[in-house]
PDB file of N, CA and C in Angstrom:
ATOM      1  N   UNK A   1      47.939 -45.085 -38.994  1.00  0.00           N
ATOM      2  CA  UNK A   1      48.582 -45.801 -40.088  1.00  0.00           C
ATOM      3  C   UNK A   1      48.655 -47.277 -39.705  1.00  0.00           C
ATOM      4  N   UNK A   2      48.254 -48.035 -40.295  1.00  0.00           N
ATOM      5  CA  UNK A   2      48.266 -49.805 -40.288  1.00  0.00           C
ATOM      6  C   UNK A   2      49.951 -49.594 -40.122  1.00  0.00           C
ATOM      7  N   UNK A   3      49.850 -50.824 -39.426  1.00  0.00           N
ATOM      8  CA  UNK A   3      50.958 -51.649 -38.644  1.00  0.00           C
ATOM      9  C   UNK A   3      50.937 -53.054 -39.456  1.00  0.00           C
ATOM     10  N   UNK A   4      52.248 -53.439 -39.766  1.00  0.00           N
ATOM     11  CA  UNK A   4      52.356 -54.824 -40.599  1.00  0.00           C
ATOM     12  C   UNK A   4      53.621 -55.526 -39.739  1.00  0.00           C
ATOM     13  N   UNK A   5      53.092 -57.309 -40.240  1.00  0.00           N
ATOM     14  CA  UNK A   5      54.063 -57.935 -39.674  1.00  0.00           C
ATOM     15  C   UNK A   5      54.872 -59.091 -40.486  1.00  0.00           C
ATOM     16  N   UNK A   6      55.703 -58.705 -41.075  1.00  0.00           N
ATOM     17  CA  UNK A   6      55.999 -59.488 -42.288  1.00  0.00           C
ATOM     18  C   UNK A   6      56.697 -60.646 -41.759  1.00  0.00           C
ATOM     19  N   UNK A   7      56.482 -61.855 -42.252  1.00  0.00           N
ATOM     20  CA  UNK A   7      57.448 -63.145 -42.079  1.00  0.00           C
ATOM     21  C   UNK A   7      57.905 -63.717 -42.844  1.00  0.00           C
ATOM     22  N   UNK A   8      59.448 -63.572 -43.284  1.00  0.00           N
ATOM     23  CA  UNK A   8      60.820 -63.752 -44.200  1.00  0.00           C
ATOM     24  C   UNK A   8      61.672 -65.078 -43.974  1.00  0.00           C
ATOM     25  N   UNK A   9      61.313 -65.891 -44.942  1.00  0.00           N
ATOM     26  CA  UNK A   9      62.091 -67.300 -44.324  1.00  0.00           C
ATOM     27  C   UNK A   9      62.842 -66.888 -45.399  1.00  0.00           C
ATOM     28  N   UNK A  10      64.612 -66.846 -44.150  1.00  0.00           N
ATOM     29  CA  UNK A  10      65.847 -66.818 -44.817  1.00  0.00           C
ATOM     30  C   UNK A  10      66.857 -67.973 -44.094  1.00  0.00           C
ATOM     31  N   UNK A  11      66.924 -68.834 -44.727  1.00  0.00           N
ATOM     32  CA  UNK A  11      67.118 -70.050 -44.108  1.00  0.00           C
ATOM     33  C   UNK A  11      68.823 -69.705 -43.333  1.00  0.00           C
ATOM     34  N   UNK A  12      69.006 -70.139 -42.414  1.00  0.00           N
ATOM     35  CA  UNK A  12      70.558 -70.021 -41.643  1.00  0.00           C
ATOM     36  C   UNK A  12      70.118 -68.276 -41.067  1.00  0.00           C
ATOM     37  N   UNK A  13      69.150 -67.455 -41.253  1.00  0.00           N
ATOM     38  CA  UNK A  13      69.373 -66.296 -40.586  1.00  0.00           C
ATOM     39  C   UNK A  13      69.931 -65.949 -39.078  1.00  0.00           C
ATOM     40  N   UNK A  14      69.254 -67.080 -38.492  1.00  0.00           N
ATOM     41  CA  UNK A  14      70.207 -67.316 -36.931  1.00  0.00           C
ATOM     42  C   UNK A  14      71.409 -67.203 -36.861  1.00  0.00           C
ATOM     43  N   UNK A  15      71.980 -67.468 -37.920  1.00  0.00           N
ATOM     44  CA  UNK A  15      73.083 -67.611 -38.142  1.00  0.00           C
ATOM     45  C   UNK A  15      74.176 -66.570 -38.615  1.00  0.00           C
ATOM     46  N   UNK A  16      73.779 -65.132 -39.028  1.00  0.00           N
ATOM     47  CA  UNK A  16      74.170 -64.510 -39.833  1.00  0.00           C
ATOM     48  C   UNK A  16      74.974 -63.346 -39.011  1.00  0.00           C
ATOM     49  N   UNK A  17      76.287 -62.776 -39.265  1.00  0.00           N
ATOM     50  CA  UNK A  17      77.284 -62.265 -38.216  1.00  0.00           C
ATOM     51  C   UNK A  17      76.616 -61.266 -38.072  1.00  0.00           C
ATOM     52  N   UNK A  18      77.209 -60.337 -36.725  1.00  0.00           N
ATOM     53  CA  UNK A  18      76.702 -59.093 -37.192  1.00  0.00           C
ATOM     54  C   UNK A  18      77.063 -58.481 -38.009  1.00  0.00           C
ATOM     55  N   UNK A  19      78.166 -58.323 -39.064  1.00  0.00           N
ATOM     56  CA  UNK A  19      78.710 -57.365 -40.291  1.00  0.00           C
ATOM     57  C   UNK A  19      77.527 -58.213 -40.881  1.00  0.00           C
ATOM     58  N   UNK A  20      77.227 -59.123 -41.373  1.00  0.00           N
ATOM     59  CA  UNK A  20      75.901 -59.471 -42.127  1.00  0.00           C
ATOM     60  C   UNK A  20      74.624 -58.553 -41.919  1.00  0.00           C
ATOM     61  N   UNK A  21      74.066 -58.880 -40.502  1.00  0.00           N
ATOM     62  CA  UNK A  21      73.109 -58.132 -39.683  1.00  0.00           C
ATOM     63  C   UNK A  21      72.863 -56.361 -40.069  1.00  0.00           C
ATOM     64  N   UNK A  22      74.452 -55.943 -39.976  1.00  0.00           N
ATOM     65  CA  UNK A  22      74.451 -54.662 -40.222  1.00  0.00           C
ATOM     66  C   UNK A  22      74.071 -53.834 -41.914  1.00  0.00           C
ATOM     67  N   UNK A  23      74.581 -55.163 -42.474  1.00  0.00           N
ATOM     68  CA  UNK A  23      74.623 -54.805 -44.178  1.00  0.00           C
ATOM     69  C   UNK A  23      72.680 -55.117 -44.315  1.00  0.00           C
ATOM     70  N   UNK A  24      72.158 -56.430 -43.743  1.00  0.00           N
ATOM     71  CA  UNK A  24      71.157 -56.351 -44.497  1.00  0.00           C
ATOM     72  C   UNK A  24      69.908 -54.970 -43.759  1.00  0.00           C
ATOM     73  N   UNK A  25      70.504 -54.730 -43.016  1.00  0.00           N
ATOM     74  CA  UNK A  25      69.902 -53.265 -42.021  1.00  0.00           C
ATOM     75  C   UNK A  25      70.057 -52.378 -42.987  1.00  0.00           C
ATOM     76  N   UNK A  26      71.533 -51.802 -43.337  1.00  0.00           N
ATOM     77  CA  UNK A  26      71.821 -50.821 -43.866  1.00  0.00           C
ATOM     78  C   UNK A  26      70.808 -50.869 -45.469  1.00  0.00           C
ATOM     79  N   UNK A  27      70.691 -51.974 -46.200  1.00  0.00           N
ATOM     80  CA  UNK A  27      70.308 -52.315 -47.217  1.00  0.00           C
ATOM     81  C   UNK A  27      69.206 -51.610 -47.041  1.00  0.00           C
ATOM     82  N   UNK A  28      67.645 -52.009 -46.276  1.00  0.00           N
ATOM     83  CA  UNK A  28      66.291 -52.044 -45.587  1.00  0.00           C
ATOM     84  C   UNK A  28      66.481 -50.119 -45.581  1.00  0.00           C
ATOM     85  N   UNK A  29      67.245 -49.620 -44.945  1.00  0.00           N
ATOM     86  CA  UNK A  29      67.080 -48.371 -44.591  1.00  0.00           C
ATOM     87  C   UNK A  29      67.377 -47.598 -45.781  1.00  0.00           C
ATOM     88  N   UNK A  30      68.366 -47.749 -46.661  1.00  0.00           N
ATOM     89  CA  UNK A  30      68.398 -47.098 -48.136  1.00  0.00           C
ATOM     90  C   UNK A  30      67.231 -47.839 -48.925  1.00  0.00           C
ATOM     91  N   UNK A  31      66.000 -48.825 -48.659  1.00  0.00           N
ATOM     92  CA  UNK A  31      65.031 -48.751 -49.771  1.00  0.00           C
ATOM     93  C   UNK A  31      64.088 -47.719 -48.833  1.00  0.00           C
ATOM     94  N   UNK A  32      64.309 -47.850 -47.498  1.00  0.00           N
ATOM     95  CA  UNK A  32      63.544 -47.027 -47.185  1.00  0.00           C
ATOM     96  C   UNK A  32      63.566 -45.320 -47.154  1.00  0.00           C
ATOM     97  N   UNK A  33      64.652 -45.351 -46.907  1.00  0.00           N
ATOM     98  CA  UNK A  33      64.349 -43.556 -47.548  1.00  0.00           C
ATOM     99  C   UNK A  33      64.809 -43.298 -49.114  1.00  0.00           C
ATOM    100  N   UNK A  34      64.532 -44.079 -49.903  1.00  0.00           N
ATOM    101  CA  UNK A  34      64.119 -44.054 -51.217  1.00  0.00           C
ATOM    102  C   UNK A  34      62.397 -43.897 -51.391  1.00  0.00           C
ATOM    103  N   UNK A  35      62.130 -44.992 -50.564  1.00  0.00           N
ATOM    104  CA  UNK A  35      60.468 -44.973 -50.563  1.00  0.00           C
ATOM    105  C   UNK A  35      60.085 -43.705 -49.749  1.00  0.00           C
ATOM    106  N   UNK A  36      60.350 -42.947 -49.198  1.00  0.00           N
ATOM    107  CA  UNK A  36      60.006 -41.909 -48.418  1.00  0.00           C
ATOM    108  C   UNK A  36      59.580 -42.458 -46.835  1.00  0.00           C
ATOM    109  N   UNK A  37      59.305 -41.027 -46.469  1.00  0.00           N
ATOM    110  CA  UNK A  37      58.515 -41.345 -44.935  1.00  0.00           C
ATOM    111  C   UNK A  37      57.325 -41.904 -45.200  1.00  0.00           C
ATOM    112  N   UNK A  38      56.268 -42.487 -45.751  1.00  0.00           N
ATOM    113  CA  UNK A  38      55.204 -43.315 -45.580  1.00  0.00           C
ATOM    114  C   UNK A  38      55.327 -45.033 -45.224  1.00  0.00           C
ATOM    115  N   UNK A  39      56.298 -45.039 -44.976  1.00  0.00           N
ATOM    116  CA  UNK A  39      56.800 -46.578 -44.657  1.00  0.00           C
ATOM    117  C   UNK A  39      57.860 -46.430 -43.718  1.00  0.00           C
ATOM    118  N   UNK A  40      57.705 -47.175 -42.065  1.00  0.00           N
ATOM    119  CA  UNK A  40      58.765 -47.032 -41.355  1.00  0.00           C
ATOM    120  C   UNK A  40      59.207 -48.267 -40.409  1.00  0.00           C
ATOM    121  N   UNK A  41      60.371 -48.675 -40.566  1.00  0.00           N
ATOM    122  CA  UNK A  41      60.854 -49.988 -40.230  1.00  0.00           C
ATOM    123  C   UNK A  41      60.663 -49.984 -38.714  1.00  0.00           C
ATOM    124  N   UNK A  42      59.964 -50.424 -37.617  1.00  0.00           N
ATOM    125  CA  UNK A  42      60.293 -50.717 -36.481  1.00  0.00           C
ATOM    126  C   UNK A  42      61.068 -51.691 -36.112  1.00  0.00           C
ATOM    127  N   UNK A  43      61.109 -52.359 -35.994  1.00  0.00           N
ATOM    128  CA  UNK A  43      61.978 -53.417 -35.550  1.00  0.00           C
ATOM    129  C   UNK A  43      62.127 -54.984 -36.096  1.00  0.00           C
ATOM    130  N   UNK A  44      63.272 -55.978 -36.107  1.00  0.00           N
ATOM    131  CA  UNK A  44      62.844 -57.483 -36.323  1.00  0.00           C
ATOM    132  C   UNK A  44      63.054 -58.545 -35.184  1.00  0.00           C
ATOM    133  N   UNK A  45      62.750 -59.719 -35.407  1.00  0.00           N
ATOM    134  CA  UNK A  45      62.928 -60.427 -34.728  1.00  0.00           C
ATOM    135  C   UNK A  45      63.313 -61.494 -35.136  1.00  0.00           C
ATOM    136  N   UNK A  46      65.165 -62.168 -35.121  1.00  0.00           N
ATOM    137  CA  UNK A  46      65.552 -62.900 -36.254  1.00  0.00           C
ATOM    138  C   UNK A  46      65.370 -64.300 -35.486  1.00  0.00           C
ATOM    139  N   UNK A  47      65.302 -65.486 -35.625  1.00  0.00           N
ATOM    140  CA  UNK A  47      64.841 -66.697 -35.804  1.00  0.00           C
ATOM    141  C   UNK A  47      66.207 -67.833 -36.049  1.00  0.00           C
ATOM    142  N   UNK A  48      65.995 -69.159 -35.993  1.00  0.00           N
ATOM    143  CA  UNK A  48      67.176 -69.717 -36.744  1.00  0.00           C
ATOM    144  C   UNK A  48      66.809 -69.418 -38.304  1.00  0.00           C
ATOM    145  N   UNK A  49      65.816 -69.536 -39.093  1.00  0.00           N
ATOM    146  CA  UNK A  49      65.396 -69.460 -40.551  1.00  0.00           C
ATOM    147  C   UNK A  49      64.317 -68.727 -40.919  1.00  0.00           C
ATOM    148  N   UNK A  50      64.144 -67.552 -39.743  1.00  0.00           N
ATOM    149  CA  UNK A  50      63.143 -66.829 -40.851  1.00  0.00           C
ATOM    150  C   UNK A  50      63.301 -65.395 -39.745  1.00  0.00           C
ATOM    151  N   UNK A  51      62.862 -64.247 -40.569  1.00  0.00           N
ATOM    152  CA  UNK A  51      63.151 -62.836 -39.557  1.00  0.00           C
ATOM    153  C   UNK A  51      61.818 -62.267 -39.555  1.00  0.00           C
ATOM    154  N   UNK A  52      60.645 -61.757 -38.685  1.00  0.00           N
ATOM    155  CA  UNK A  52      59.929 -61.387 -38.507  1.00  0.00           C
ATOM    156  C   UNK A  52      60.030 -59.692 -38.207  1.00  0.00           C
ATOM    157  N   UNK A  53      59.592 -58.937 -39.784  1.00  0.00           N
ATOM    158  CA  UNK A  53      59.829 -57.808 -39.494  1.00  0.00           C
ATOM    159  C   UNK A  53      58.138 -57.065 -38.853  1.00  0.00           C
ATOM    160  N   UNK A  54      58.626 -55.593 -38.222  1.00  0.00           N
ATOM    161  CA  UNK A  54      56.933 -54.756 -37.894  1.00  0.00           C
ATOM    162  C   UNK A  54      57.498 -53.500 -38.425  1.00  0.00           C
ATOM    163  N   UNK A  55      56.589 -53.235 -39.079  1.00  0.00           N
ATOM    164  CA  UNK A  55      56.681 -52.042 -40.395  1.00  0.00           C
ATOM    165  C   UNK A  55      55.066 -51.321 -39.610  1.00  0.00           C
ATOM    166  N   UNK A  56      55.473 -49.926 -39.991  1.00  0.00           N
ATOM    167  CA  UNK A  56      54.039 -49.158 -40.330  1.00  0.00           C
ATOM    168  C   UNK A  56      54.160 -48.145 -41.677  1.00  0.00           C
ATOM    169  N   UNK A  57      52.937 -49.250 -42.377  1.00  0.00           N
ATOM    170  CA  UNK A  57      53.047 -48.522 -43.687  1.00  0.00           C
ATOM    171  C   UNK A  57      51.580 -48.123 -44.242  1.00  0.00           C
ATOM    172  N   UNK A  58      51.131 -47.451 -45.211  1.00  0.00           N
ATOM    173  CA  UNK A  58      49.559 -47.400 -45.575  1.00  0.00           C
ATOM    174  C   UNK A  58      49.152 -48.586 -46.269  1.00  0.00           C
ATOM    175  N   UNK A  59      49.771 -49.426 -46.684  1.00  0.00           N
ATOM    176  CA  UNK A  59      48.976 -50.215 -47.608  1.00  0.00           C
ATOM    177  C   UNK A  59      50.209 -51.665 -47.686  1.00  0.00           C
ATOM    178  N   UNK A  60      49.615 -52.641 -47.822  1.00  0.00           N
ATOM    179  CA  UNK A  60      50.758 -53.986 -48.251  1.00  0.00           C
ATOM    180  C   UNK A  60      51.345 -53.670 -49.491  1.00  0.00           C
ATOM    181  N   UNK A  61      50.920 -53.409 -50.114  1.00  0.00           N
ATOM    182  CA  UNK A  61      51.429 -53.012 -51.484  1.00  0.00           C
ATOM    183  C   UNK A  61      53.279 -52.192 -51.299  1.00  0.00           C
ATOM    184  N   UNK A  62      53.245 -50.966 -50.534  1.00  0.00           N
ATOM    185  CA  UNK A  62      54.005 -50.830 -50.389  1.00  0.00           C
ATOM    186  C   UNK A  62      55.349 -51.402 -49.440  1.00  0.00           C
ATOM    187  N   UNK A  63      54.718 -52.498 -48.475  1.00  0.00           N
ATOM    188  CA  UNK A  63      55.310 -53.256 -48.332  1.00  0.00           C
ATOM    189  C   UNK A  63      56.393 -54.041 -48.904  1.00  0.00           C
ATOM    190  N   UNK A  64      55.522 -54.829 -50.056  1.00  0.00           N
ATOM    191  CA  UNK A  64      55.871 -55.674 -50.964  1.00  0.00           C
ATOM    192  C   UNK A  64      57.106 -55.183 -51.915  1.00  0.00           C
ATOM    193  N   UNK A  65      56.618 -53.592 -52.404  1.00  0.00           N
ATOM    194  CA  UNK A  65      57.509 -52.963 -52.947  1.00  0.00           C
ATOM    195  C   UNK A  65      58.997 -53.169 -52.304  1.00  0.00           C
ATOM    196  N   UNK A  66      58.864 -52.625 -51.025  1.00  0.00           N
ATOM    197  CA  UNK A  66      60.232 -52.584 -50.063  1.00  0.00           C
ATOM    198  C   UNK A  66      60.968 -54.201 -50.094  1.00  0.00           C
ATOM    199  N   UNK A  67      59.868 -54.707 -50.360  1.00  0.00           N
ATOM    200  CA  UNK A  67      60.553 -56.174 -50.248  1.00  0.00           C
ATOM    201  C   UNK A  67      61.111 -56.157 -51.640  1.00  0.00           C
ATOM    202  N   UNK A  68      60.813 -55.970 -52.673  1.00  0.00           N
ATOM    203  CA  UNK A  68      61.252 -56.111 -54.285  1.00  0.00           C
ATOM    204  C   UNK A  68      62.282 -55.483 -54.294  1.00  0.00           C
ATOM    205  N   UNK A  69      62.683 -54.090 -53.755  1.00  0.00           N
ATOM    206  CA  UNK A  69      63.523 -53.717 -54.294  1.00  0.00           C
ATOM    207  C   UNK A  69      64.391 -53.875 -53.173  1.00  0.00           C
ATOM    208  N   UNK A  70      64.751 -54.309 -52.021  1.00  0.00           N
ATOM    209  CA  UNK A  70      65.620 -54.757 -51.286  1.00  0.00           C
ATOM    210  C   UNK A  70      66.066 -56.133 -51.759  1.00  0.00           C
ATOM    211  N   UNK A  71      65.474 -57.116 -52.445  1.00  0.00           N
ATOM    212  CA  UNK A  71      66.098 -58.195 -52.308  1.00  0.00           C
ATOM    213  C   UNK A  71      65.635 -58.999 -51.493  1.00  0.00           C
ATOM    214  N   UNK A  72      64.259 -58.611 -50.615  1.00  0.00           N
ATOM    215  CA  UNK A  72      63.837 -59.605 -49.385  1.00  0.00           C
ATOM    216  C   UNK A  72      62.459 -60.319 -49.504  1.00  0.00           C
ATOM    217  N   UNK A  73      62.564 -61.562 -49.188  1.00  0.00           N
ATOM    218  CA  UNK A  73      61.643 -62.324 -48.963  1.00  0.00           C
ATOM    219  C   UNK A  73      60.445 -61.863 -48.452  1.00  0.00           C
ATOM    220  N   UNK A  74      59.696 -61.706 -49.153  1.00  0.00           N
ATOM    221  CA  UNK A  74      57.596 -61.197 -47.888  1.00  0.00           C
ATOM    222  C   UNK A  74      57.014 -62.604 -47.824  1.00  0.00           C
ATOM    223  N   UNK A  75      57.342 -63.519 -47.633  1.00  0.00           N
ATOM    224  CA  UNK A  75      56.395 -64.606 -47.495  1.00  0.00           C
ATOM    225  C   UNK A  75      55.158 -64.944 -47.145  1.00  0.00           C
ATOM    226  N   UNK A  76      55.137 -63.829 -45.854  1.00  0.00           N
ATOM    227  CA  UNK A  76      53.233 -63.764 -45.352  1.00  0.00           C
ATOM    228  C   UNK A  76      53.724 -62.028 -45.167  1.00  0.00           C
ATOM    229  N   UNK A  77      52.578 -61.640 -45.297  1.00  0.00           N
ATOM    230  CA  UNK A  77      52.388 -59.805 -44.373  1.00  0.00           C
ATOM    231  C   UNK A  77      50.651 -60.020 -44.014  1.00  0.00           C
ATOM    232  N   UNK A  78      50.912 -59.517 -42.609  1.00  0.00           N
ATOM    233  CA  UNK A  78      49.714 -59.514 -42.116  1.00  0.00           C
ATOM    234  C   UNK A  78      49.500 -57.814 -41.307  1.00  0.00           C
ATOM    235  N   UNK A  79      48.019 -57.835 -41.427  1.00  0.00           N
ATOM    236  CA  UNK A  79      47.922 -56.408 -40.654  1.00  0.00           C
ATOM    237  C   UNK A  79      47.365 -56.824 -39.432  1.00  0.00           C
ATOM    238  N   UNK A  80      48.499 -55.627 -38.478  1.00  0.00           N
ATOM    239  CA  UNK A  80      48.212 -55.979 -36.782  1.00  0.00           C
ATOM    240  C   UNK A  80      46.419 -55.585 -36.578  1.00  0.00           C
ATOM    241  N   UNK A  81      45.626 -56.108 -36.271  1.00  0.00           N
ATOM    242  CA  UNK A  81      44.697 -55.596 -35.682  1.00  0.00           C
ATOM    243  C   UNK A  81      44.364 -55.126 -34.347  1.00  0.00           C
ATOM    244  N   UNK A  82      45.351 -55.760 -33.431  1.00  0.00           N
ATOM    245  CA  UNK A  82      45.145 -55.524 -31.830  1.00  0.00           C
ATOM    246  C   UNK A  82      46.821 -55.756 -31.169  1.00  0.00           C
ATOM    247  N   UNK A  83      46.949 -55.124 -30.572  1.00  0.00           N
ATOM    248  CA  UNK A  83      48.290 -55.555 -29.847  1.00  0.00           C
ATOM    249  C   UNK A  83      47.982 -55.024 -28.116  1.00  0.00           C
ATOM    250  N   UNK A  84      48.531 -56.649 -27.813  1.00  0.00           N
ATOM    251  CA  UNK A  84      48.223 -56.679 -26.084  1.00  0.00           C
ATOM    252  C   UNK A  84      49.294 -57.417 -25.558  1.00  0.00           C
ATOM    253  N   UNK A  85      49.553 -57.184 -24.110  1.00  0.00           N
ATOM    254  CA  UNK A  85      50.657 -57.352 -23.598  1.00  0.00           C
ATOM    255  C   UNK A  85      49.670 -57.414 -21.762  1.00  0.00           C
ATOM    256  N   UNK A  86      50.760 -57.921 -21.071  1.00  0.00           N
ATOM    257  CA  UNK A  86      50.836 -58.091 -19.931  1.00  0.00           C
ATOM    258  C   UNK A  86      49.305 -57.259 -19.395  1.00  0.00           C
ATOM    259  N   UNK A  87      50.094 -55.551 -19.869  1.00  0.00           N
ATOM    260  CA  UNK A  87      48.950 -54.730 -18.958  1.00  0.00           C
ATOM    261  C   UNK A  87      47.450 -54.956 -19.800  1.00  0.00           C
ATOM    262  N   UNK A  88      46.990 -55.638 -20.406  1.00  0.00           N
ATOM    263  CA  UNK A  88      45.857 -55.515 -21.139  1.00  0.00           C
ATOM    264  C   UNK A  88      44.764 -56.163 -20.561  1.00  0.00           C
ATOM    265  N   UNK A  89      45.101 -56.722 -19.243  1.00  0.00           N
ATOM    266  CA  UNK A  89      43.962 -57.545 -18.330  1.00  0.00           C
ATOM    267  C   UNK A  89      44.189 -56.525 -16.945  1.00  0.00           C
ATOM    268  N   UNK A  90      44.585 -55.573 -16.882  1.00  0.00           N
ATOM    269  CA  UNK A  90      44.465 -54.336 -15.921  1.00  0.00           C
ATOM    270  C   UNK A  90      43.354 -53.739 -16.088  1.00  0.00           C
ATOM    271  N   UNK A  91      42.693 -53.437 -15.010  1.00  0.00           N
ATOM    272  CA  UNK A  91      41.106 -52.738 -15.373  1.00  0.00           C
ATOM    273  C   UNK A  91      41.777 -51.218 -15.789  1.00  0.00           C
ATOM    274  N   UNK A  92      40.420 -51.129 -16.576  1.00  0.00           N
ATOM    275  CA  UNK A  92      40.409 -49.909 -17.360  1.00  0.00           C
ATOM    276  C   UNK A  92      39.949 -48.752 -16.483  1.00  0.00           C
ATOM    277  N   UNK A  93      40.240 -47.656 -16.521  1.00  0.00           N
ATOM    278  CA  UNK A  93      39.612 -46.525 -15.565  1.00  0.00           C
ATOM    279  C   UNK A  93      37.954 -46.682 -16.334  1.00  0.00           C
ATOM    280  N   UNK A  94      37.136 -45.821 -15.639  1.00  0.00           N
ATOM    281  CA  UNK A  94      36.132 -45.616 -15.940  1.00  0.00           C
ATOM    282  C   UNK A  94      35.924 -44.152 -16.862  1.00  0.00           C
TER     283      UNK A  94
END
């Protein structure tokens, strides 16, 4: 299943308490099990003004949806093509 990485400019988000934090979570998770299991929130990464979410969903489309009916900004969505980290210059077995 494609992996997405949406980027949400919500200006002051750095800023936002956690009872904020928790509500716009709680929000995200009731569109999401409205939308069913084909869309699943991994994690964000909040910013001073913008929150970078990673979703795995089948299609942007349904993305977008999640964004409409939550109330949230999709400004860019991109699909992950490769994800590498530290160990990714470790030789490979043969």
């Amino acid at each position: 299943m494609p992996k997405y990485v949406i980027e949400r400019e919500i200006p002051g988000a750095g800023q936002l308490t956690p009872e904020e934090l928790h509500g716009v979570a709680d929000t995200s998770c009731q569109v999401l099990k409205h939308l069913g299991t084909d869309i699943q929130w991994l994690h964000s990464y909040v910013t001073d003004d913008k929150v970078y979410c990673v979703y795995i969903a089948p299609s942007e489309e349904l993305i977008r949806e999640h964004a409409k009916l939550g109330k949230f900004p999709a400004n860019s969505i991109s699909e992950v093509s490769s994800v590498i980290d530290p160990t990714t210059r470790e030789p490979r077995p043969n």
